[in-house]
N, C-alpha and C. Protein backbone atom coordinates (compact mmCIF):
# COMPACT_ATOMS: atom_id res chain seq x y z
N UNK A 1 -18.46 5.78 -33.58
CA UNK A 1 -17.36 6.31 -32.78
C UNK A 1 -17.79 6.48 -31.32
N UNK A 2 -19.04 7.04 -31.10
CA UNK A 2 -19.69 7.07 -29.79
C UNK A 2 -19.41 6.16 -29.17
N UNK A 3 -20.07 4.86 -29.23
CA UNK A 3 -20.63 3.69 -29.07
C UNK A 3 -19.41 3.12 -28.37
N UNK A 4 -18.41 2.72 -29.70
CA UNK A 4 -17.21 2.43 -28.97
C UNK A 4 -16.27 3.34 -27.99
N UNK A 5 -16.58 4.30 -27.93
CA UNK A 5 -15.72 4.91 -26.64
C UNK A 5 -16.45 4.95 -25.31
N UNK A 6 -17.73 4.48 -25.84
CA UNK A 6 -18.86 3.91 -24.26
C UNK A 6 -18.23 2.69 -23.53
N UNK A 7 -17.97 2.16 -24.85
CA UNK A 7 -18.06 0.24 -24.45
C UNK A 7 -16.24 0.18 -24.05
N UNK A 8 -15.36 1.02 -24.57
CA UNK A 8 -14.06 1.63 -23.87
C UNK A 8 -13.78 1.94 -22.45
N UNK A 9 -14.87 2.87 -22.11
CA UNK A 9 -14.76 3.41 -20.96
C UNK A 9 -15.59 2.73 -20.10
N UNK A 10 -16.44 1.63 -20.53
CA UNK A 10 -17.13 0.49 -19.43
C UNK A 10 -16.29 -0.25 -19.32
N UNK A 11 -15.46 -0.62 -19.63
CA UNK A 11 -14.69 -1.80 -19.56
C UNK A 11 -12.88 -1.18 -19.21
N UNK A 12 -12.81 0.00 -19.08
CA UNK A 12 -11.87 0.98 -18.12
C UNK A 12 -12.32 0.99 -16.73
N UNK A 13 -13.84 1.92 -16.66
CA UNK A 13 -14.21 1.70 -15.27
C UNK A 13 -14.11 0.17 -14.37
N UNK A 14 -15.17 -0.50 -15.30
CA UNK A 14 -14.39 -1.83 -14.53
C UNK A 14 -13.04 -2.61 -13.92
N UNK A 15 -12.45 -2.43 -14.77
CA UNK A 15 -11.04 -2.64 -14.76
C UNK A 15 -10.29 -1.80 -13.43
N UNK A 16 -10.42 -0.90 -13.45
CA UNK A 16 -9.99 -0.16 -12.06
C UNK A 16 -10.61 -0.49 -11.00
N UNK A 17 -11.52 -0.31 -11.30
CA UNK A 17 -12.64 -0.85 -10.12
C UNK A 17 -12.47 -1.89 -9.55
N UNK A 18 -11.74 -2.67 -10.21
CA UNK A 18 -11.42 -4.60 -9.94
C UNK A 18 -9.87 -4.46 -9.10
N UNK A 19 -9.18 -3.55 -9.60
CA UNK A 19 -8.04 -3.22 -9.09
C UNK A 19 -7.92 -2.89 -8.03
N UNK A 20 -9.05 -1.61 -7.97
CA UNK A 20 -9.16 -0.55 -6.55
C UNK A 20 -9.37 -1.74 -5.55
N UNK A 21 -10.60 -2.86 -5.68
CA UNK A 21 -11.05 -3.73 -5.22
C UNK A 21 -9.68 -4.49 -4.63
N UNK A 22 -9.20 -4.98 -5.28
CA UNK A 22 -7.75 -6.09 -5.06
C UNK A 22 -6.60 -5.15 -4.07
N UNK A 23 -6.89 -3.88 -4.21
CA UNK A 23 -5.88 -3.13 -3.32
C UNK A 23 -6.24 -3.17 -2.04
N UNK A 24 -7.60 -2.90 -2.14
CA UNK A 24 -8.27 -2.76 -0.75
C UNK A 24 -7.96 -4.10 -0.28
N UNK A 25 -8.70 -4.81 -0.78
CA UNK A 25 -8.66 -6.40 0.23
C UNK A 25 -7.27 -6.63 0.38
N UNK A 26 -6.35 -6.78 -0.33
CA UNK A 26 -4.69 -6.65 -0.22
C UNK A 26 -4.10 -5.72 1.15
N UNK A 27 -4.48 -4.48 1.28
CA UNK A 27 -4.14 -3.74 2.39
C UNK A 27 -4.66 -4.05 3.91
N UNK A 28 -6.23 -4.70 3.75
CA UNK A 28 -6.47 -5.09 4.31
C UNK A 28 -5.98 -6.15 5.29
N UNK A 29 -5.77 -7.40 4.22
CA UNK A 29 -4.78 -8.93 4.74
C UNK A 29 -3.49 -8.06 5.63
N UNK A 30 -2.91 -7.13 4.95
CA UNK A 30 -1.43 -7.02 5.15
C UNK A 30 -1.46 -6.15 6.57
N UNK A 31 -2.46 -5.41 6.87
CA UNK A 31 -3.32 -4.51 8.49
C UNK A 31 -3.38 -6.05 9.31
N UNK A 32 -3.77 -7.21 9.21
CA UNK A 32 -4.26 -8.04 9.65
C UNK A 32 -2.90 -8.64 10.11
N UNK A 33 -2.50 -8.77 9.35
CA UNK A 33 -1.29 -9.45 9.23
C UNK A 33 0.06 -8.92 10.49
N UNK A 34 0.14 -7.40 10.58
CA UNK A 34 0.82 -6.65 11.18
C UNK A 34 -0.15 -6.28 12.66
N UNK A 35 -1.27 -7.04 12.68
CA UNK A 35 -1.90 -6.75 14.23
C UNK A 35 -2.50 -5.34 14.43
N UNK A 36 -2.52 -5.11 13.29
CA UNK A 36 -3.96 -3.82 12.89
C UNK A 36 -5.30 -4.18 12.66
N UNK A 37 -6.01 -3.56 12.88
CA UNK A 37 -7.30 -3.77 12.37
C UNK A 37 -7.45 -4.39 10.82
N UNK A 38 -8.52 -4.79 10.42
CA UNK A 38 -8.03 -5.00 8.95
C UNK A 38 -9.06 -3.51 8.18
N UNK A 39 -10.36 -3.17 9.04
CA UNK A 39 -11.42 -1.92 8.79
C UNK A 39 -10.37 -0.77 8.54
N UNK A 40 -9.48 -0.85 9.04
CA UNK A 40 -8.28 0.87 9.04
C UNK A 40 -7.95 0.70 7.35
N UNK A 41 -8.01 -0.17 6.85
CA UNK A 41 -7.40 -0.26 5.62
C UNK A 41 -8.19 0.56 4.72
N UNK A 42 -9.76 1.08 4.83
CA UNK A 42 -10.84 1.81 4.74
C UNK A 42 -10.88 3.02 4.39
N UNK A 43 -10.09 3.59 6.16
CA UNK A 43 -10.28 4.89 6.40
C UNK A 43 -9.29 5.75 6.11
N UNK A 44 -9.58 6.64 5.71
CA UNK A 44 -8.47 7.80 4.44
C UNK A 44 -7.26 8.18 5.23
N UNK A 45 -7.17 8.83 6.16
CA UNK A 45 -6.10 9.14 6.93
C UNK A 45 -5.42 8.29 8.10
N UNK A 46 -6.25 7.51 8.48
CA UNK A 46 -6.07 6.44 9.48
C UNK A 46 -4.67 5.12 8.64
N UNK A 47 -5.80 4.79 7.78
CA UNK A 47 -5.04 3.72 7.09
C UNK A 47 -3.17 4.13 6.61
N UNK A 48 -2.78 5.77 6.65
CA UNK A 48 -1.46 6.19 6.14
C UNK A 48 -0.99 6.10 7.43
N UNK A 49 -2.03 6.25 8.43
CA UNK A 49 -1.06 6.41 9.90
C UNK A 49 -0.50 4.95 10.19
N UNK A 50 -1.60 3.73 10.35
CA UNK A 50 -1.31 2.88 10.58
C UNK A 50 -0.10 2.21 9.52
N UNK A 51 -0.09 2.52 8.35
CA UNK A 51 0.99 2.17 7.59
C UNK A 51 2.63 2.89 7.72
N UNK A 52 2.58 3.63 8.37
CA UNK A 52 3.87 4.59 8.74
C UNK A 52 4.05 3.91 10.03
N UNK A 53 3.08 3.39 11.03
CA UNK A 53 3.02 2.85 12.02
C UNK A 53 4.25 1.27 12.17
N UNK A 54 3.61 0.76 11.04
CA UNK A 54 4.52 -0.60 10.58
C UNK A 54 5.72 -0.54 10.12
N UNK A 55 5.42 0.67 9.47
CA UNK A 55 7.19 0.58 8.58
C UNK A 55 7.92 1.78 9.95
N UNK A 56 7.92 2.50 10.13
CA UNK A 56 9.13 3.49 11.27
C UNK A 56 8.48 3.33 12.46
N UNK A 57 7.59 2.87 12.95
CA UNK A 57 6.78 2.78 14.87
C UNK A 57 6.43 3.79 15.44
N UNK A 58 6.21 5.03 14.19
CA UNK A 58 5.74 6.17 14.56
C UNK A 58 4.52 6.83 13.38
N UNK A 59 3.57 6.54 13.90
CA UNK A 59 2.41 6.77 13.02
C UNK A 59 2.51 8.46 12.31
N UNK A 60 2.52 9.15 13.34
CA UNK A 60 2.68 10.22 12.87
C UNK A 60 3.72 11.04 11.88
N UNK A 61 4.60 10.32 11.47
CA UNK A 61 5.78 10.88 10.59
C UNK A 61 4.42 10.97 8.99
N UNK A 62 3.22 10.06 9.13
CA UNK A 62 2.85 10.71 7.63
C UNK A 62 2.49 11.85 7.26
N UNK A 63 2.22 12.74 8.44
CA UNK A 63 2.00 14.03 8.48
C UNK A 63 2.86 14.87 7.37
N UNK A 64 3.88 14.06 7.26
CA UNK A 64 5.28 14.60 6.11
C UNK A 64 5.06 13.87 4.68
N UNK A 65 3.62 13.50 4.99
CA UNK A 65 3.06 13.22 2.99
C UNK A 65 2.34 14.60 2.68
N UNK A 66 2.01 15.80 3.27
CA UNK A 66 1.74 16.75 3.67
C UNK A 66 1.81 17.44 2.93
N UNK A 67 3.13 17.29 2.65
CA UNK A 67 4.47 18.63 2.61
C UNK A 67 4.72 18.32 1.48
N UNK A 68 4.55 19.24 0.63
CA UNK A 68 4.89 19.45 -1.10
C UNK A 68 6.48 19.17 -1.24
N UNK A 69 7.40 17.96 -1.91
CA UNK A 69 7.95 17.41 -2.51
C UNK A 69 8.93 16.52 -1.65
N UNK A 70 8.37 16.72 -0.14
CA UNK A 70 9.16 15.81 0.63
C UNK A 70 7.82 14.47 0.69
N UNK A 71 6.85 14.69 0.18
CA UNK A 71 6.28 13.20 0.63
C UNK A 71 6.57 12.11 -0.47
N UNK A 72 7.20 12.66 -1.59
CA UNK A 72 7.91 11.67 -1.93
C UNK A 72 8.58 10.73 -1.68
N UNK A 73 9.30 11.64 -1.39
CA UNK A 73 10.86 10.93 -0.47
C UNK A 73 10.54 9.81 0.62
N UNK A 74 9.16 10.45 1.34
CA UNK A 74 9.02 9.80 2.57
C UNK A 74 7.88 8.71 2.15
N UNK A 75 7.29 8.97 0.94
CA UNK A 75 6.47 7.57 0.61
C UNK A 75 7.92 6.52 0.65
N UNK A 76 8.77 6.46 -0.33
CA UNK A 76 9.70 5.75 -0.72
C UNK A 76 10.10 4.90 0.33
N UNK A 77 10.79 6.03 0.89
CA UNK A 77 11.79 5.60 2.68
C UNK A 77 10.49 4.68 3.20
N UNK A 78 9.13 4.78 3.22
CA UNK A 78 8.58 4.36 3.93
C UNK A 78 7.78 3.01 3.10
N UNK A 79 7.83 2.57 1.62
CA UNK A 79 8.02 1.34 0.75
C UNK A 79 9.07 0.65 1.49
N UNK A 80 10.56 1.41 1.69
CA UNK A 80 11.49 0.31 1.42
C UNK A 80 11.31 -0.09 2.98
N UNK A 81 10.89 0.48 3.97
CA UNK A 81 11.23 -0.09 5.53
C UNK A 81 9.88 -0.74 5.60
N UNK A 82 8.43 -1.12 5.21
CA UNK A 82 7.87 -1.74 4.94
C UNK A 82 8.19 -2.82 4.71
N UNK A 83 8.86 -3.17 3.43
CA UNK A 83 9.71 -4.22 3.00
C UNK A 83 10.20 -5.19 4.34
N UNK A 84 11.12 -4.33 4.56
CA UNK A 84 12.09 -4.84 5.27
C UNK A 84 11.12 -5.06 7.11
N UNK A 85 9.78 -4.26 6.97
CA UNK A 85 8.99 -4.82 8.46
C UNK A 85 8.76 -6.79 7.81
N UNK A 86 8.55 -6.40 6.70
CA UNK A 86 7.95 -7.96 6.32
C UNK A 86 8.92 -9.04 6.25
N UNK A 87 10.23 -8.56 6.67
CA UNK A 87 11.11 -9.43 5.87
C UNK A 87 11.48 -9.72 4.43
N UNK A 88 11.59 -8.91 3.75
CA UNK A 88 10.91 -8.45 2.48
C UNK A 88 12.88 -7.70 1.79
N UNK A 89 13.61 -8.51 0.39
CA UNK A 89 14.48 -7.91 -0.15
C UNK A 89 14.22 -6.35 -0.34
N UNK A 90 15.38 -5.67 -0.67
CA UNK A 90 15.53 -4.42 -1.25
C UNK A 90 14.73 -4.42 -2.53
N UNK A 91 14.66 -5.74 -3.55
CA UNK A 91 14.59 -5.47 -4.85
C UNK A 91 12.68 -5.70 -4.45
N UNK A 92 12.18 -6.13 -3.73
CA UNK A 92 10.59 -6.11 -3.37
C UNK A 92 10.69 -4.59 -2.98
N UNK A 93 11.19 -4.01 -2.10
CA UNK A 93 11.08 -2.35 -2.00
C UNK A 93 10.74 -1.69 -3.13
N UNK A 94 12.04 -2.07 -4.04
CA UNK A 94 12.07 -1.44 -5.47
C UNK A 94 10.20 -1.54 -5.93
N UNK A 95 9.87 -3.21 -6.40
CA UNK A 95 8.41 -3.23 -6.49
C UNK A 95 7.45 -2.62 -5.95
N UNK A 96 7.80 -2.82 -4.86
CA UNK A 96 6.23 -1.56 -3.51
C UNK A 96 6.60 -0.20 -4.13
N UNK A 97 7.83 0.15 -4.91
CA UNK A 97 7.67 1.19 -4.92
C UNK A 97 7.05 1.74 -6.44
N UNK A 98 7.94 0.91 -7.61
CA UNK A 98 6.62 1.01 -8.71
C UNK A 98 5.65 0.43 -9.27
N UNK A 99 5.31 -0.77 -8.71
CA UNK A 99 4.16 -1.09 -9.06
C UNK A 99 3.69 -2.16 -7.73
N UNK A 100 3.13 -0.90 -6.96
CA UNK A 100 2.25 -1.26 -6.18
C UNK A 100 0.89 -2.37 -5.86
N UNK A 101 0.27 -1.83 -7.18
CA UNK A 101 -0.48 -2.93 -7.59
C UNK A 101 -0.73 -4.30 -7.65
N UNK A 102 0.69 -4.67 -8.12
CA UNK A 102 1.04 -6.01 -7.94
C UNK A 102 1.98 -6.28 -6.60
N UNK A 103 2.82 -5.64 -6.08
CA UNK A 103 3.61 -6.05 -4.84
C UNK A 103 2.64 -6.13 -3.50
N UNK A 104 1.64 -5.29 -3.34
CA UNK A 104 1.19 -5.05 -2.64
C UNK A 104 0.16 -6.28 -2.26
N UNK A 105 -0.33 -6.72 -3.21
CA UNK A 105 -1.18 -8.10 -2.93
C UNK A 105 -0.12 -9.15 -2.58
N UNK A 106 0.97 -9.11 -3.35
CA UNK A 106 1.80 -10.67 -2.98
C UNK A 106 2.42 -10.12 -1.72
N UNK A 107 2.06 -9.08 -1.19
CA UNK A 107 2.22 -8.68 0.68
C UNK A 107 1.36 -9.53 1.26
N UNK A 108 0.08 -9.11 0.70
CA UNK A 108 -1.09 -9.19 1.78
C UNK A 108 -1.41 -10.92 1.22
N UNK A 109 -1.80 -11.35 0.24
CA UNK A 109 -2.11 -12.88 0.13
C UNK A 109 -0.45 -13.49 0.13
N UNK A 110 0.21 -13.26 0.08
CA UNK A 110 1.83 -14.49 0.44
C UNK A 110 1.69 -14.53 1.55
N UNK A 111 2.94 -15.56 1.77
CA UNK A 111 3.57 -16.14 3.07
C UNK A 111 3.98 -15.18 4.33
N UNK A 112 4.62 -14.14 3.69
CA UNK A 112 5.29 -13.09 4.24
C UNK A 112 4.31 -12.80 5.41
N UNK A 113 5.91 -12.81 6.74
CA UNK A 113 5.27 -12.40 7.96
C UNK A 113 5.90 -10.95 8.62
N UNK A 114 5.36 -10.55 9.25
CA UNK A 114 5.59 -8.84 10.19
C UNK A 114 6.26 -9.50 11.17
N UNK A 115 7.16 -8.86 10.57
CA UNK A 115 8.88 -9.47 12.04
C UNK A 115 8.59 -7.60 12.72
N UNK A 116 8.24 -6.85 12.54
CA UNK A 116 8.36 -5.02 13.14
C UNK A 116 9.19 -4.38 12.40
N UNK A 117 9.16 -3.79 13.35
CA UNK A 117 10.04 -2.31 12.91
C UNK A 117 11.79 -2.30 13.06
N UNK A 118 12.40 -2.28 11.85
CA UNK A 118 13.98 -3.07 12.01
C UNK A 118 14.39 -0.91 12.19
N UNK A 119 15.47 -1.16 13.04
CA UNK A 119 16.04 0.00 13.61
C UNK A 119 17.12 0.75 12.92
């Protein structure tokens, strides 16, 4: 029983780890992509600024991921105008918004280009 919940949880850690990996380099391309650094994709608080940066042209609104049950709201609002910096449908919003994982790379490795910040 041991044994196998070792060889479980090696092959869990990995698995995320491969993920965490694919997010990073993914956020990265998509910083690059939008005329950011691609290193900000890195740094813990930087990287939310520069991403609020792309989607509303005001870095500082993430300050309102902050705030107990409005950073919801404002992750969301700030998936779907993402989207739409990339040129990007409503129903890709929908994706950035639950499964990140996968939308988020076909951001950063696709075609998709940073037209800005739509008003």
């Amino acid at each position: 029983m041991d044994e196998s919940l070792a060889v479980f949880s090696g092959v869990y850690s990995i698995v995320v780890l491969a993920i965490g990996i694919l997010m990073l380099v993914a956020l990265w391309k998509i910083f690059v992509k939008a005329g950011k650094p691609g290193w900000g994709a890195i740094i813990p608080f930087y990287n939310s600024y520069c991403l609020f940066e792309m989607s509303f042209g005001n870095g500082w609104l993430f300050l309102l991921c902050l705030v107990p049950c409005v950073n919801f709201i404002i992750q969301i609002i700030m998936y779907v105008k993402l989207a739409k910096a990339f040129n990007q449908s409503t129903a890709f919003a929908v994706g950035l918004i639950f499964l990140p994982f996968i939308f988020l790379p076909i951001l950063g490795f696709g075609d998709a280009q940073y037209i800005g910040v739509s008003k």
